[in-house]
N, C-alpha and C. Protein backbone atom coordinates (compact mmCIF):
# COMPACT_ATOMS: atom_id res chain seq x y z
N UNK A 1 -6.34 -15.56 -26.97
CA UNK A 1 -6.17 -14.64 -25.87
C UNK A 1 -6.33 -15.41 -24.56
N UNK A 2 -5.66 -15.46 -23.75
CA UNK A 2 -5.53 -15.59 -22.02
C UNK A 2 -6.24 -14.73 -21.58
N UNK A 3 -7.31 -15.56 -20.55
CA UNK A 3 -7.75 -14.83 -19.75
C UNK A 3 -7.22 -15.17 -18.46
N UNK A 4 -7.48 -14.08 -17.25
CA UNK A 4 -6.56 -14.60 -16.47
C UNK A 4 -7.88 -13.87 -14.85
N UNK A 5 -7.53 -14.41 -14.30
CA UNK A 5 -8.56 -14.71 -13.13
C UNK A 5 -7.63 -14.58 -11.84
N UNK A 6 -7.86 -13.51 -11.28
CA UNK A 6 -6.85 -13.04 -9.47
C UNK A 6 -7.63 -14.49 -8.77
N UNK A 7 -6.82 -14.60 -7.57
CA UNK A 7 -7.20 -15.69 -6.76
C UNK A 7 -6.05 -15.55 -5.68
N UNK A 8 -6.94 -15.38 -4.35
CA UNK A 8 -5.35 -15.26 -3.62
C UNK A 8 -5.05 -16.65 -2.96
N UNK A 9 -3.91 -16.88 -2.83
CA UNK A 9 -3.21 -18.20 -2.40
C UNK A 9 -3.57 -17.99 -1.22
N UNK A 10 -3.84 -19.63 -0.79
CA UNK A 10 -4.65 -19.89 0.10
C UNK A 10 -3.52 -19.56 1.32
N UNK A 11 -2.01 -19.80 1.08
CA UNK A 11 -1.24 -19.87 1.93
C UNK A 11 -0.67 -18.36 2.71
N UNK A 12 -1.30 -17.48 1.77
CA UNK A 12 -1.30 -15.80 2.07
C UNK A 12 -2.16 -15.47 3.29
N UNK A 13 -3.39 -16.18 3.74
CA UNK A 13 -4.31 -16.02 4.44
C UNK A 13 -4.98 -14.11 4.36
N UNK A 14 -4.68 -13.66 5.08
CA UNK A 14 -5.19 -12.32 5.62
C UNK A 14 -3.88 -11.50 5.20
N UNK A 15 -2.97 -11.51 4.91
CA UNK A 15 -1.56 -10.79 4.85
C UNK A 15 -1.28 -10.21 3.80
N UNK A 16 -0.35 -9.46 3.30
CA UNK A 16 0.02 -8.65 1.77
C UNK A 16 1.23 -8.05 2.74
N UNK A 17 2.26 -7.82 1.54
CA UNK A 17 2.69 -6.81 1.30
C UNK A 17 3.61 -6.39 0.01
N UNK A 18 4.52 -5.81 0.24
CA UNK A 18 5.05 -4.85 -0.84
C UNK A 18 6.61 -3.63 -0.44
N UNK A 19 7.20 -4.13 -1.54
CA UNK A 19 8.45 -3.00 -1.06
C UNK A 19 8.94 -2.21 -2.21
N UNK A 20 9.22 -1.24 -1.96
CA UNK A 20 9.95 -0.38 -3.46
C UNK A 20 10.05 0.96 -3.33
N UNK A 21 10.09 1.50 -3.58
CA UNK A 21 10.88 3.17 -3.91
C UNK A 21 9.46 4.01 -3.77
N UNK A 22 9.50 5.12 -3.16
CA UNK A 22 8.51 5.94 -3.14
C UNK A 22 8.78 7.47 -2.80
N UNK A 23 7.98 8.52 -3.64
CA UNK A 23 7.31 9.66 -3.83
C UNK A 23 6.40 10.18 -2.97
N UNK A 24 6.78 11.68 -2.43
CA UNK A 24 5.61 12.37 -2.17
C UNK A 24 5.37 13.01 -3.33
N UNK A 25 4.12 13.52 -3.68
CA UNK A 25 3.45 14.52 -4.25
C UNK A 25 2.43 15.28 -3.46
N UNK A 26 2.67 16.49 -2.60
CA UNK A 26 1.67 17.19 -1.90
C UNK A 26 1.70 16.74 -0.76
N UNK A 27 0.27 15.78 -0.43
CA UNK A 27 -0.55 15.47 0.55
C UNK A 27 -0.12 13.49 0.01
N UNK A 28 -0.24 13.43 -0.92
CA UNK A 28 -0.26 12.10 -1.35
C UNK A 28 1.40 11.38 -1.46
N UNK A 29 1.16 10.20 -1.37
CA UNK A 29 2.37 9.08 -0.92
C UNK A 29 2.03 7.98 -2.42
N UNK A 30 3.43 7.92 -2.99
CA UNK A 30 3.50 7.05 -4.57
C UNK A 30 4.13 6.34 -4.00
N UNK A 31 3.85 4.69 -4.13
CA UNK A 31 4.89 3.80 -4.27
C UNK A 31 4.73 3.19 -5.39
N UNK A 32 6.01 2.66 -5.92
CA UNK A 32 6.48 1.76 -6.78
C UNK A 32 6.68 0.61 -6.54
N UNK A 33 5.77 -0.48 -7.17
CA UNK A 33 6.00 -1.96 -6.27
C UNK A 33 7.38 -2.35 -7.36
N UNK A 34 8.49 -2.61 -5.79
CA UNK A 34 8.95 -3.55 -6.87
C UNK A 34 8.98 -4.82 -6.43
N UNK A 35 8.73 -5.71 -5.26
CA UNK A 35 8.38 -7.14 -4.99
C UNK A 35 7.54 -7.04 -4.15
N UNK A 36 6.21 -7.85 -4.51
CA UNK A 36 5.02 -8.53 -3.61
C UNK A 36 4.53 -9.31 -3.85
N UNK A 37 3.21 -9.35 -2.52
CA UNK A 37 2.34 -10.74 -2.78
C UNK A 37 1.71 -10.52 -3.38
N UNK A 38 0.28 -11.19 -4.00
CA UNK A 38 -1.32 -11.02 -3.89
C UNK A 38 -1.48 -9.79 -3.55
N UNK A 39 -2.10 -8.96 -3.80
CA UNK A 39 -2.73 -8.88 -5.34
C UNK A 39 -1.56 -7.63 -6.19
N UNK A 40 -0.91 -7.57 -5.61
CA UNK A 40 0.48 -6.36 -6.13
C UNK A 40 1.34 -6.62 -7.17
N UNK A 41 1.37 -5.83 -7.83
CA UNK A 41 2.00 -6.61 -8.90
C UNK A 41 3.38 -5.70 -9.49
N UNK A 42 4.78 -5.78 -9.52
CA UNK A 42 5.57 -5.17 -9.94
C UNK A 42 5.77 -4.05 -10.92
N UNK A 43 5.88 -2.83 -10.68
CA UNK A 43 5.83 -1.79 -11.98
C UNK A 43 4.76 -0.99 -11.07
N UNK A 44 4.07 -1.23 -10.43
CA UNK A 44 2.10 -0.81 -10.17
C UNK A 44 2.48 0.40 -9.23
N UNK A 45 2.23 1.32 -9.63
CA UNK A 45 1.77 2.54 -8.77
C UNK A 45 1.21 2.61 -7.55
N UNK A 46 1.14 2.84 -6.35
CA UNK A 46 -0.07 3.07 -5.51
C UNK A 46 0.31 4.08 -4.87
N UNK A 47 -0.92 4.88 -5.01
CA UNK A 47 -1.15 6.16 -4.41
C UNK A 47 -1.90 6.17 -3.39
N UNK A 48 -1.79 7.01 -1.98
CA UNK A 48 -1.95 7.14 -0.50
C UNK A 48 -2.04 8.74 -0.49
N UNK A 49 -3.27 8.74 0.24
CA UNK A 49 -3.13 10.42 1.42
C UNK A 49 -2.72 9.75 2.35
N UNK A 50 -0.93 10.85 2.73
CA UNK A 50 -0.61 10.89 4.07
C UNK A 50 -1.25 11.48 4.97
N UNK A 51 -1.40 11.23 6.04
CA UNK A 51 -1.83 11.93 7.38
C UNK A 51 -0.95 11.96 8.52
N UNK A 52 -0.03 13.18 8.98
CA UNK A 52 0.95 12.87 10.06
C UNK A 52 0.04 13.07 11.26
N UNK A 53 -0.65 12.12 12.21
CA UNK A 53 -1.55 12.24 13.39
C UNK A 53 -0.73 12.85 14.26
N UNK A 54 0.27 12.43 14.52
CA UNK A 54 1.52 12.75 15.43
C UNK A 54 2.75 12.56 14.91
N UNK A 55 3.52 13.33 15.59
CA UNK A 55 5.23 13.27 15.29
C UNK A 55 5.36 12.15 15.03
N UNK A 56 4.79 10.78 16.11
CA UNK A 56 5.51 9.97 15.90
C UNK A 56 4.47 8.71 15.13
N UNK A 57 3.44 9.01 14.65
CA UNK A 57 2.26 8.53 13.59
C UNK A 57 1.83 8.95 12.16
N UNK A 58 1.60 7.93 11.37
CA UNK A 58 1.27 8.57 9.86
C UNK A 58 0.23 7.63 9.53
N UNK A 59 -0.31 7.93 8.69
CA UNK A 59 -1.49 7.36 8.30
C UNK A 59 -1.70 7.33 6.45
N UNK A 60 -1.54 6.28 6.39
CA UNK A 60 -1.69 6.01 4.42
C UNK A 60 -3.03 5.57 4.36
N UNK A 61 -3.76 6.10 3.71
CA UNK A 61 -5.22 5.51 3.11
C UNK A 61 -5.86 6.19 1.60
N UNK A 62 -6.26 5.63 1.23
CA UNK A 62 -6.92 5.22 -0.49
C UNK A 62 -7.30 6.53 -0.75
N UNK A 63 -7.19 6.95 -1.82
CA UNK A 63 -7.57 7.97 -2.21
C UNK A 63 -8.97 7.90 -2.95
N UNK A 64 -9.39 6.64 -3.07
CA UNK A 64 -10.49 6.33 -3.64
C UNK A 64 -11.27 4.68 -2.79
N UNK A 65 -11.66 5.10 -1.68
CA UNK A 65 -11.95 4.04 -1.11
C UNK A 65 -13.34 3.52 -1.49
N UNK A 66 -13.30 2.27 -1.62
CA UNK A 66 -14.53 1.50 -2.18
C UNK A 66 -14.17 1.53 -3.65
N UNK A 67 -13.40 1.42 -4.03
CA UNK A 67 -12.95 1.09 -5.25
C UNK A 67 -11.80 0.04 -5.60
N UNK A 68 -12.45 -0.89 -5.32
CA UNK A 68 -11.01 -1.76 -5.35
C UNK A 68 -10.26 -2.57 -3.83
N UNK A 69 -9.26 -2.60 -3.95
CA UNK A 69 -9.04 -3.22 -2.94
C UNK A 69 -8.66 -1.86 -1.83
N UNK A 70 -9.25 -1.82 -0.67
CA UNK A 70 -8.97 -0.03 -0.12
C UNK A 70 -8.36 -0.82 1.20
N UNK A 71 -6.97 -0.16 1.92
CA UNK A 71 -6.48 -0.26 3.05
C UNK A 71 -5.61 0.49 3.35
N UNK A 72 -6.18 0.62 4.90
CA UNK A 72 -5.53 2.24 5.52
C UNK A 72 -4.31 1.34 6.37
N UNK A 73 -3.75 2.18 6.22
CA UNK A 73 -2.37 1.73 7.48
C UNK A 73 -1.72 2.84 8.21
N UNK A 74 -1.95 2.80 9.33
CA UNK A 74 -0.90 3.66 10.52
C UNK A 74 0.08 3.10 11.24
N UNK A 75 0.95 3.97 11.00
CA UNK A 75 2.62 3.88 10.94
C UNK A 75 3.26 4.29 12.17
N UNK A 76 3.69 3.20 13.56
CA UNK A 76 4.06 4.38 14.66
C UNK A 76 5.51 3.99 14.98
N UNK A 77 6.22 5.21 14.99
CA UNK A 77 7.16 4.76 15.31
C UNK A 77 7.55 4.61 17.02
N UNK A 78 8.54 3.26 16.80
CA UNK A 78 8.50 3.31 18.76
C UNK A 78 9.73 3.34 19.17
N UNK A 79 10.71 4.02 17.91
CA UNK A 79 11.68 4.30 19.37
C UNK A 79 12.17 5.35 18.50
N UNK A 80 11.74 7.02 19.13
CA UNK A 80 12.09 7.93 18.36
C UNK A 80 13.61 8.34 18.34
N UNK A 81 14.34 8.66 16.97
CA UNK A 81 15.55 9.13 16.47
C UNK A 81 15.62 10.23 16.92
């Protein structure tokens, strides 16, 4: 058996990300990774409570924070459609 040990590349510094297809359900935001860095891994689910602050703001954060790797992100848009 392989064991296998996360480690983020040194050359990633502070950064991540992730792109792929995504779901609302409710209140909550699904994505589907399908290419990333550290620590994301293709196939992987991640689930988000949206928060629309403003028309032109949203807010994704953990539905289980302190569990894992937890990060909120707000979304603004700056040049409204």
């Amino acid at each position: 058996m392989m064991e296998m040990h996360l480690e983020r590349p040194l050359r990633l510094g502070r950064t991540f990300a992730y792109t792929g297809r995504f779901r609302t359900e409710g209140d909550e935001v699904v994505h589907r990774v399908a290419v990333a860095t550290w620590p994301f891994t293709p196939g992987r689910e991640l689930r988000r409570r949206a928060t629309l602050l403003a028309p032109d703001r949203l807010r994704l954060e953990p539905l289980n924070p302190g569990h894992g790797l937890a990060l909120s992100l707000t979304w603004q848009r700056t040049d409204p459609a």
